[in-house]
N, C-alpha and C. Protein backbone atom coordinates (compact mmCIF):
# COMPACT_ATOMS: atom_id res chain seq x y z
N UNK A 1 174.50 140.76 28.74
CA UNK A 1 173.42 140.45 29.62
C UNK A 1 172.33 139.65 28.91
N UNK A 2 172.08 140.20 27.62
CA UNK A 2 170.58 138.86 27.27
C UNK A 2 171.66 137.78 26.82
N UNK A 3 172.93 137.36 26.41
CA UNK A 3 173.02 136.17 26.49
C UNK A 3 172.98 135.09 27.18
N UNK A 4 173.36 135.78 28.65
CA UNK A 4 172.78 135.34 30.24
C UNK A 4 171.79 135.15 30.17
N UNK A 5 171.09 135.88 30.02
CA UNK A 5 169.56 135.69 30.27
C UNK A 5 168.74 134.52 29.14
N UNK A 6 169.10 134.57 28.13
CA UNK A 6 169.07 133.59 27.31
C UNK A 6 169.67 132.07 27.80
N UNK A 7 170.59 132.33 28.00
CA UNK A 7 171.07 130.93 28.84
C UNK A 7 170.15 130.61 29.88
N UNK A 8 170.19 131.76 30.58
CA UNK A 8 169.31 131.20 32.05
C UNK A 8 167.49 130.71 31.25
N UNK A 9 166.89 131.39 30.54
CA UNK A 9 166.17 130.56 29.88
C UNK A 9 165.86 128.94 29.10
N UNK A 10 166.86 128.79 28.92
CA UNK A 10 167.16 127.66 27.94
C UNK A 10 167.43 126.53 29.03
N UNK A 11 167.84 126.78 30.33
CA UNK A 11 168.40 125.95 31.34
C UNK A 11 167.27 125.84 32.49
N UNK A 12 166.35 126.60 32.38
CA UNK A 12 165.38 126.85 33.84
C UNK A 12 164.44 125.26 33.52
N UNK A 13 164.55 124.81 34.75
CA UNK A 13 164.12 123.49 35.14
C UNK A 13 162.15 124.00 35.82
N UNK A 14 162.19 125.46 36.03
CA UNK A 14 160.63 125.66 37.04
C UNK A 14 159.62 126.13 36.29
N UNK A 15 160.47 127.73 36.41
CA UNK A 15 160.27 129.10 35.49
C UNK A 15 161.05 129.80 35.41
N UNK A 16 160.51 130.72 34.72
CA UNK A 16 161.26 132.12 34.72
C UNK A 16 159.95 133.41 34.93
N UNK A 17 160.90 134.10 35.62
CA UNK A 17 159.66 135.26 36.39
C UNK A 17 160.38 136.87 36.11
N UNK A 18 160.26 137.40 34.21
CA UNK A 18 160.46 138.48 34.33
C UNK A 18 159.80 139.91 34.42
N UNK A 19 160.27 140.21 35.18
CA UNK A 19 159.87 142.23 35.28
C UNK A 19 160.61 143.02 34.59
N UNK A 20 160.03 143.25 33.37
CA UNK A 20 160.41 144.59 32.94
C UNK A 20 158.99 145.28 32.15
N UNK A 21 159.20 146.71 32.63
CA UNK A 21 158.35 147.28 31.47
C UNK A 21 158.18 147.26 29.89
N UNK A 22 159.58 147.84 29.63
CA UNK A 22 159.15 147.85 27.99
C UNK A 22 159.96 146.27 27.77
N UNK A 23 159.08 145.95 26.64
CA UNK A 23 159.48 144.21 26.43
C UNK A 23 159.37 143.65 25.00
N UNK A 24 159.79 144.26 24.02
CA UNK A 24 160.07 143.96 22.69
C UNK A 24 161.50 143.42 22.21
N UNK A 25 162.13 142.24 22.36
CA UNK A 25 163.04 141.87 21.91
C UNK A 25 162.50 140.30 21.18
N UNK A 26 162.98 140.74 19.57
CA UNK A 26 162.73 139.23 18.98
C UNK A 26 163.83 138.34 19.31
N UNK A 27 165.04 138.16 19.68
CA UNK A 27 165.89 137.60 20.00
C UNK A 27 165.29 136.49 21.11
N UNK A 28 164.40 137.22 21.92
CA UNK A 28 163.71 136.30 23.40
C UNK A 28 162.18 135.90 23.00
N UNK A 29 162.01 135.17 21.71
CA UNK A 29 160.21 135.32 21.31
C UNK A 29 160.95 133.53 21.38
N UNK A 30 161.80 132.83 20.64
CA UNK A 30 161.77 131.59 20.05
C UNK A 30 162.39 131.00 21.62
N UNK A 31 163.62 131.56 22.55
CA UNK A 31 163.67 130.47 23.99
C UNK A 31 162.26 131.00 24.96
N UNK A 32 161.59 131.80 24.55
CA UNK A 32 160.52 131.91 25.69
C UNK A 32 159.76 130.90 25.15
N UNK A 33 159.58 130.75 23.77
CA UNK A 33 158.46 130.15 23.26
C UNK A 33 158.59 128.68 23.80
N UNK A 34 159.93 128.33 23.53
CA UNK A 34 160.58 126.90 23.77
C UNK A 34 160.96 126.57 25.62
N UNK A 35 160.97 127.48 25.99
CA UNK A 35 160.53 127.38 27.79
C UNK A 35 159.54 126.75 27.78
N UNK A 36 158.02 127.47 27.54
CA UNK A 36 156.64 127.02 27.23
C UNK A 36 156.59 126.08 26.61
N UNK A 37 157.10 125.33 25.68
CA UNK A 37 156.82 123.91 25.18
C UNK A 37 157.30 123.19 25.83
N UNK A 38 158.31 123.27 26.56
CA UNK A 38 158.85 122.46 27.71
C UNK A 38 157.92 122.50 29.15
N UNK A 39 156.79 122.93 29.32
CA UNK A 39 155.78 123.32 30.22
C UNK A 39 156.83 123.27 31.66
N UNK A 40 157.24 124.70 31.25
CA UNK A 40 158.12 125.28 32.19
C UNK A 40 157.33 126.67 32.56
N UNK A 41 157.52 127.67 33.44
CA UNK A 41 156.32 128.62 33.91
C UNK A 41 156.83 129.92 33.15
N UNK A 42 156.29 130.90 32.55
CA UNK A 42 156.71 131.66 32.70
C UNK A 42 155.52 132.74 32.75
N UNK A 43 156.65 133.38 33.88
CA UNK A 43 155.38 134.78 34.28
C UNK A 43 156.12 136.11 33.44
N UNK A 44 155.45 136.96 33.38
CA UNK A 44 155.97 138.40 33.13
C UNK A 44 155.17 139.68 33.49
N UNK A 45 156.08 140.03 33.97
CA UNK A 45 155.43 141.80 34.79
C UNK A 45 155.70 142.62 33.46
N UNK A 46 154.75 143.61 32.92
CA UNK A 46 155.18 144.45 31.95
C UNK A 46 154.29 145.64 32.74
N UNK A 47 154.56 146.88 31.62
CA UNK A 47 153.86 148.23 31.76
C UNK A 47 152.82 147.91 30.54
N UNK A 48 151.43 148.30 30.60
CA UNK A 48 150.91 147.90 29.33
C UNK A 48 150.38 149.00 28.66
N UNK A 49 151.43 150.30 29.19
CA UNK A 49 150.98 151.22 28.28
C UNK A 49 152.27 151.97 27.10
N UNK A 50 152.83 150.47 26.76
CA UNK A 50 153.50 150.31 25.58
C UNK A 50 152.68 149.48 24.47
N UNK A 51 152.82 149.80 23.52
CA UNK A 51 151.90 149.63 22.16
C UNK A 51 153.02 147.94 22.21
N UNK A 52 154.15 148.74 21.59
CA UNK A 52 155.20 147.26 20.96
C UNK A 52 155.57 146.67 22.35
N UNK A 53 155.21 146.82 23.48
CA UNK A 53 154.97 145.31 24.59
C UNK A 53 153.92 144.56 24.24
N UNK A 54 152.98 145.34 24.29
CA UNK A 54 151.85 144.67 24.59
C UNK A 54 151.76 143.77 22.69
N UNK A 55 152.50 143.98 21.91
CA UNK A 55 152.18 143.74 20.63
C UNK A 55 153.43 142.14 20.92
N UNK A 56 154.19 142.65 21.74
CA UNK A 56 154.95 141.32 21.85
C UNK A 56 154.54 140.40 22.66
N UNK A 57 154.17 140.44 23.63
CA UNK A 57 153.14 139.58 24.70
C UNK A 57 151.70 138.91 23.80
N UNK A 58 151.50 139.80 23.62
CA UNK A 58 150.61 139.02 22.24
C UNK A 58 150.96 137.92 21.29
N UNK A 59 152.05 138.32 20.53
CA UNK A 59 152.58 137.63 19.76
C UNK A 59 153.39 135.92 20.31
N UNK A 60 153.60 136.63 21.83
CA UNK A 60 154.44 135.39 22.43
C UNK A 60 152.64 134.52 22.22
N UNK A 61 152.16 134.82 22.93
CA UNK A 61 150.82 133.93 23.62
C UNK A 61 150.11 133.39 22.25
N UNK A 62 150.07 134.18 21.08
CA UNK A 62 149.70 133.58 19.99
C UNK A 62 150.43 132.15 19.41
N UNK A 63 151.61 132.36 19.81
CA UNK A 63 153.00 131.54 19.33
C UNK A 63 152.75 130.36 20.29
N UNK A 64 152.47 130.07 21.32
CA UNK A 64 152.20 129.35 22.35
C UNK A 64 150.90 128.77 22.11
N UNK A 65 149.84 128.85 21.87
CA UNK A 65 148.51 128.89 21.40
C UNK A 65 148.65 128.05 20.26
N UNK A 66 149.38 128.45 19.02
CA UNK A 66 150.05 127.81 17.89
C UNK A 66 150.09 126.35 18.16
N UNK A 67 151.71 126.12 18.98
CA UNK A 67 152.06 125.19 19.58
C UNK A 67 151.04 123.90 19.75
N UNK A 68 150.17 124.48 20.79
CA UNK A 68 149.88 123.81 21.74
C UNK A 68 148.65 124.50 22.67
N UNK A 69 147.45 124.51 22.74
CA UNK A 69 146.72 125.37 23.30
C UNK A 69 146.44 125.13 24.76
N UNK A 70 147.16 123.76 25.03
CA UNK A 70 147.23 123.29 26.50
C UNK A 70 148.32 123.49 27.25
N UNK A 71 149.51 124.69 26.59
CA UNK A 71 150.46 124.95 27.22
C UNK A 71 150.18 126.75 27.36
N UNK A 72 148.93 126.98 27.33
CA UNK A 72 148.62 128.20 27.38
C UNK A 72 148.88 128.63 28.93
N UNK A 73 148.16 127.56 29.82
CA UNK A 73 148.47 127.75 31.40
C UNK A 73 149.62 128.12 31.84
N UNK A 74 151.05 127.61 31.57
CA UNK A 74 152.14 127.95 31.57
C UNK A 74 152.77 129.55 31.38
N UNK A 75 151.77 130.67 30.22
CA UNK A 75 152.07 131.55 30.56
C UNK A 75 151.45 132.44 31.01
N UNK A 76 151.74 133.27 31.66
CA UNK A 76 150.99 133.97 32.76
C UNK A 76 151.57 135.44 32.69
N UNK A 77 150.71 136.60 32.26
CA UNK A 77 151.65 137.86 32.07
C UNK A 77 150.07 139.00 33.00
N UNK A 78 151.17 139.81 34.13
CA UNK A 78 150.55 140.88 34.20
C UNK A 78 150.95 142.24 33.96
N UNK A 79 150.04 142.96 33.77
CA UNK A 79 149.68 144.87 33.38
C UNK A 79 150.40 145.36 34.50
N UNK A 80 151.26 145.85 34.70
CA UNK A 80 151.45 146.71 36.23
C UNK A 80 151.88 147.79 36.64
N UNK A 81 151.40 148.76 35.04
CA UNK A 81 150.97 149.99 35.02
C UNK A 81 152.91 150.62 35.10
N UNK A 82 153.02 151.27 35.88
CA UNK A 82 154.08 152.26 36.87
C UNK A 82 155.31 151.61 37.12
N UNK A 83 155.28 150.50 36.76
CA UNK A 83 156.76 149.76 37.21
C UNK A 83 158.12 150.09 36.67
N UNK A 84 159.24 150.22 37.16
CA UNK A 84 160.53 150.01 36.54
C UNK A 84 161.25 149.29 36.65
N UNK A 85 161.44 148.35 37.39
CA UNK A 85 161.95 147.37 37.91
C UNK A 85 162.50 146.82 36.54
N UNK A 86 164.05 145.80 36.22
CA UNK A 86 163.99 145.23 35.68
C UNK A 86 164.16 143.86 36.52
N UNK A 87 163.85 143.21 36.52
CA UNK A 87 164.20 141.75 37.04
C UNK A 87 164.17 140.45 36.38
N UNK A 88 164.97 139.31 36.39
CA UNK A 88 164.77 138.27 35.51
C UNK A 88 165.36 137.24 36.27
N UNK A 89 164.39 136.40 36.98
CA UNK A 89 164.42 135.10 37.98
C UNK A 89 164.61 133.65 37.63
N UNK A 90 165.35 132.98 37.19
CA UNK A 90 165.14 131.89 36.95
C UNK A 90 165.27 130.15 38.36
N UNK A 91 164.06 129.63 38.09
CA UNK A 91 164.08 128.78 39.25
C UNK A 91 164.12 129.16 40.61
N UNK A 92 163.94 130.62 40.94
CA UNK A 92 163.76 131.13 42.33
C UNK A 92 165.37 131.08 42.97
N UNK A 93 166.48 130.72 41.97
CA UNK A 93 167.82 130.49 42.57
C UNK A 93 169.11 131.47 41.69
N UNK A 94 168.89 131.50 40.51
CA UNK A 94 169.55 133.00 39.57
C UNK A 94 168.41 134.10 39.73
N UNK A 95 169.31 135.51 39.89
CA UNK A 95 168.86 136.37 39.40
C UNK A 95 169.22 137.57 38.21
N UNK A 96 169.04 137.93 37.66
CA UNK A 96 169.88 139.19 36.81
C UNK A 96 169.15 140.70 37.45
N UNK A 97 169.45 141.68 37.99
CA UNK A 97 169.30 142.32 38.41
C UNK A 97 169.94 143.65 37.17
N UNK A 98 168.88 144.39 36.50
CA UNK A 98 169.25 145.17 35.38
C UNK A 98 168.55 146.32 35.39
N UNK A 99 169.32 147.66 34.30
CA UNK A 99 168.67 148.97 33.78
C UNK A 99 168.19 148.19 32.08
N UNK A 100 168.55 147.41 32.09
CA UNK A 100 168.09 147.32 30.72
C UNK A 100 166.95 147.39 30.09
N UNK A 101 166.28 147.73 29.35
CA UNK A 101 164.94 147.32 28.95
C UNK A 101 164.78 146.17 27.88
N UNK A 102 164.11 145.34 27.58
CA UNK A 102 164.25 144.33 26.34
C UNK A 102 163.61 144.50 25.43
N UNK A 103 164.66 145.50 24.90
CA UNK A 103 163.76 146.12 23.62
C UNK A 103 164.68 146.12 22.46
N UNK A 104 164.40 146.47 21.28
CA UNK A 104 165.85 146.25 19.88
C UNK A 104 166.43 147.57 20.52
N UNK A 105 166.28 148.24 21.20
CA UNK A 105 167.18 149.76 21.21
C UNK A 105 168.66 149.26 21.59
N UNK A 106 169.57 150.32 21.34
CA UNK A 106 171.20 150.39 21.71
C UNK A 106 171.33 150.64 23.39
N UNK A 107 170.75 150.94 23.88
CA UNK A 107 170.63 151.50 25.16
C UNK A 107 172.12 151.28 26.00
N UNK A 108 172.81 152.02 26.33
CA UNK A 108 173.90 151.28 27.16
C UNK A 108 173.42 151.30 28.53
N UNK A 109 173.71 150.29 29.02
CA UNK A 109 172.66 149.47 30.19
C UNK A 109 173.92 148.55 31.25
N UNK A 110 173.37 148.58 32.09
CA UNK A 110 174.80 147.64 33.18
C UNK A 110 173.24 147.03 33.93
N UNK A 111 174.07 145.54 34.54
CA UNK A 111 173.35 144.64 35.26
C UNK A 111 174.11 144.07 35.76
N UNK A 112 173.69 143.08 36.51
CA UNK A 112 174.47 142.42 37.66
C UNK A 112 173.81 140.77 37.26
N UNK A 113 174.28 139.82 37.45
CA UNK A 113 173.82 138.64 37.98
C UNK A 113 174.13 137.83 39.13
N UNK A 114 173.33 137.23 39.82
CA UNK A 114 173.73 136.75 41.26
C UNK A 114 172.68 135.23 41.43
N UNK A 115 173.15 134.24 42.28
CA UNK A 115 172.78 133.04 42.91
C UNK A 115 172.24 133.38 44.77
N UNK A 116 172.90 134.45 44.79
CA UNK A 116 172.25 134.57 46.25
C UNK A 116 171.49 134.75 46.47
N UNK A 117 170.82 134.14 47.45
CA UNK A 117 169.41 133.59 48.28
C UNK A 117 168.49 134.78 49.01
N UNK A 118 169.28 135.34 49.65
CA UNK A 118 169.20 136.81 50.21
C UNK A 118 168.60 137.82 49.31
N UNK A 119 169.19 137.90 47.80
CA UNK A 119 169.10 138.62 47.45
C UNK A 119 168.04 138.19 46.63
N UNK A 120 167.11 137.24 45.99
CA UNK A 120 166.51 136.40 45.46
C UNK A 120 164.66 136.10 46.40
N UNK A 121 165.37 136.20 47.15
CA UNK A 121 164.27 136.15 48.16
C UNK A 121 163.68 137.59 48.19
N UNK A 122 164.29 138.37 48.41
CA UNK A 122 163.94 140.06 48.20
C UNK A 122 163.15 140.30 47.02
N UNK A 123 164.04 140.20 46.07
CA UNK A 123 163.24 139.83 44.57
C UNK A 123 162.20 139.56 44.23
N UNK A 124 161.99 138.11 45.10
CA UNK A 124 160.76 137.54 44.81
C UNK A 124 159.46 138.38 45.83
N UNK A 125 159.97 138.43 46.81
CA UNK A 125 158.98 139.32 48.07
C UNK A 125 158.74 140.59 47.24
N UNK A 126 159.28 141.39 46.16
CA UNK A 126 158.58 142.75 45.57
C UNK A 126 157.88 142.24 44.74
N UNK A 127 158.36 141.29 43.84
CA UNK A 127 157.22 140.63 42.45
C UNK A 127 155.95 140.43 43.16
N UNK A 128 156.17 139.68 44.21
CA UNK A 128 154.99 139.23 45.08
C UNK A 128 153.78 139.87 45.29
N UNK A 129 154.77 141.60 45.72
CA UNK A 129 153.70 142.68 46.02
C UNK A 129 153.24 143.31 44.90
N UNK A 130 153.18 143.04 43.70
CA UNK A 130 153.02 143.33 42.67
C UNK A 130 151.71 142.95 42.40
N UNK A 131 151.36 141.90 42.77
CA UNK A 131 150.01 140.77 42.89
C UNK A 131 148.80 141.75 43.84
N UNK A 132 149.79 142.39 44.47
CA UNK A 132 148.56 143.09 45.33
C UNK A 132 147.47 143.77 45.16
């Protein structure tokens, strides 16, 4: 599943719009970073009452900042407390639909990936309410 998801990063032409709570994987610090230099969007839903999320969201936005301090707009991360959701959107047209968390743990984890519209649209209509 993160090699998917890695792919679907490396290929997203818009953004990428992920939800997950816990969010520490160095494997996803250098194509997120390189999404963002490509001033491609990326949003992220986290829980921010993880120490090593919030230490990685940091580190991404520092890394970005680095870069380029005018590709800061490009990323966009909210707090959203209570969530479990995993979700990972690319271009509003892939989705990965997962238990995983993106974290270094072993976790054995199953996900799904899908192109359907139906199901994508749903997706996007809960992220949405997330904003609320």
């Amino acid at each position: 599943m993160v090699d998917k998801l890695i792919n679907m990063i490396n290929t997203a032409q818009r953004r990428i719009i992920i939800c997950c709570p816990w969010l520490n994987m160095e494997a996803l610090q250098e194509p997120l970073v390189d999404l963002v230099s490509r001033k491609k969007e990326l949003i992220i839903y986290y829980r921010s009452s993880s120490a090593n999320t919030q230490k990685f969201i940091d580190s991404l936005r520092d890394r970005i900042v680095e870069i380029n301090k005018d590709l800061y707009g490009f990323y966009k991360t909210r707090s959203i407390g209570t969530v479990h959701s995993k979700l990972f959107i690319k271009d509003d047209k892939e989705i990965i639909i997962s238990s995983k968390n993106l974290t270094t743990g072993k976790d054995r984890d199953a996900g799904v990936w899908s192109n359907d519209e139906e199901v994508i649209r749903h997706a996007l209509r809960f992220v949405e309410s997330l904003e609320g």
